[in-house]
Protein backbone atom coordinates (compact mmCIF):
# COMPACT_ATOMS: atom_id res chain seq x y z
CA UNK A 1 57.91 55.63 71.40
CA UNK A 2 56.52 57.14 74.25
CA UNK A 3 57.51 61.01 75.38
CA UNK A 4 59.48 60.10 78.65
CA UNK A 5 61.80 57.98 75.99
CA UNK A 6 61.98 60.59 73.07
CA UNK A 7 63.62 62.76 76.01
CA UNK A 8 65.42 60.38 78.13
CA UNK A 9 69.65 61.63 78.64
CA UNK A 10 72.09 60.40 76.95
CA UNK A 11 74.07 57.62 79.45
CA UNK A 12 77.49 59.74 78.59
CA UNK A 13 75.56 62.91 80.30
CA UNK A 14 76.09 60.76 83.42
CA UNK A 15 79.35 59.22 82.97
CA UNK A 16 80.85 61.65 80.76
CA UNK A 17 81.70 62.39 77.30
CA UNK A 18 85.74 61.32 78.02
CA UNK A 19 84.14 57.59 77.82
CA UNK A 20 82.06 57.85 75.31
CA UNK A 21 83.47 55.93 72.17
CA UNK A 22 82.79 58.91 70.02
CA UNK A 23 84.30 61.10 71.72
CA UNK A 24 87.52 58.96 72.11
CA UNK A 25 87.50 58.46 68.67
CA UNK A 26 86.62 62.06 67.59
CA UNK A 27 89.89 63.14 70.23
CA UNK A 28 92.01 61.09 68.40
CA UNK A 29 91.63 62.61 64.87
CA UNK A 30 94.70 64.00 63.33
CA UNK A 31 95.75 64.97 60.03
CA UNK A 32 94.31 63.14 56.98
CA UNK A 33 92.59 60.71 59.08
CA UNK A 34 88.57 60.78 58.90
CA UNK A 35 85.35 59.15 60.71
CA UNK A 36 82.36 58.11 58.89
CA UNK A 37 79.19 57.59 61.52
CA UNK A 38 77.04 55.22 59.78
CA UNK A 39 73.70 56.08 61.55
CA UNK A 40 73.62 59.38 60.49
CA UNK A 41 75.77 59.08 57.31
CA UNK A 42 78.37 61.42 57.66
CA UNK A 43 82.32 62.07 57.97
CA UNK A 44 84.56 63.82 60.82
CA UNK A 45 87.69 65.14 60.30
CA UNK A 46 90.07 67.68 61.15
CA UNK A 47 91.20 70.34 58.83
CA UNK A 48 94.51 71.55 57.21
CA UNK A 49 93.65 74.70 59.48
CA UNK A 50 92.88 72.40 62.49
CA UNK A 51 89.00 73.01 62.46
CA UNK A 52 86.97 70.14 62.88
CA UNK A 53 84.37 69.42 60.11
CA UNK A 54 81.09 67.29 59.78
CA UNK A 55 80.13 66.84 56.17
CA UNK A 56 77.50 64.48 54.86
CA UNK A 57 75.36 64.80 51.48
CA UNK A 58 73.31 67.70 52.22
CA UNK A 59 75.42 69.32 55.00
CA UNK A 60 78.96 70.45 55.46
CA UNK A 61 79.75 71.90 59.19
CA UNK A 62 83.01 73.38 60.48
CA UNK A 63 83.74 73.85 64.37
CA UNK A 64 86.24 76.09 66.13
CA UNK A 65 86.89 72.66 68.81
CA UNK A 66 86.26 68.64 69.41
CA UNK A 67 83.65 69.54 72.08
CA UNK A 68 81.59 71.73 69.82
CA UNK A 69 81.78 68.63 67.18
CA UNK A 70 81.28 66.29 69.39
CA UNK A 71 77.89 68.21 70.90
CA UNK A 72 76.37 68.34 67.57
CA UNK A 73 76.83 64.86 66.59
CA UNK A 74 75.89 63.47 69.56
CA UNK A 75 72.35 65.70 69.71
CA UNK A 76 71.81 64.41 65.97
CA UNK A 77 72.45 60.73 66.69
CA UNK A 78 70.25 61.62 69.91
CA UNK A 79 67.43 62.76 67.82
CA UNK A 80 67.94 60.78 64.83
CA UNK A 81 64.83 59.07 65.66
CA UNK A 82 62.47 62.09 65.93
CA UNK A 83 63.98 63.91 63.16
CA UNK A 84 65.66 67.62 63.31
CA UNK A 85 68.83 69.02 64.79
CA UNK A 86 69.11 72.67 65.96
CA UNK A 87 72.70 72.31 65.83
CA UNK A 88 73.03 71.87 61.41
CA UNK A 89 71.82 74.73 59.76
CA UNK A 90 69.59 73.95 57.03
């Protein structure tokens, strides 16, 4: 992998996060109702106290809002490949 790929933007930067899949599917979370994400093995859902969580085996992550959520998953699946996330405490 060169450097100018390791850093290239995310295509929803461009046409923004309202298409992106995730996103949609993150927006339309409601009660009881979870998301796994298979690529980086964890579950979203919403709260009884309507805070949205990421939890996976070694991490569990609450956020005040989708967008915050949404950020950190998407700079995890983004850098999946080179390892790390400053967004998941460790």
């Amino acid at each position: 992998m060169t450097d100018h790929t390791a850093h290239q933007l995310h295509v929803y930067e461009y046409l923004g996060k309202e298409r992106d899949p995730l996103y949609i599917a993150i927006d339309m979370l409601h009660g009881e109702e979870s998301l796994f994400i298979p690529e980086i093995k964890a579950t979203v859902q919403v709260n009884q106290h309507g805070l949205y969580e990421m939890a996976s085996e070694s991490n569990h992550e609450c956020y005040s809002n989708k967008e915050d959520l949404y950020d950190c998953v998407s700079e995890i699946l983004s850098n999946n490949i080179q390892g790390g996330c400053s967004c998941v405490s460790n």
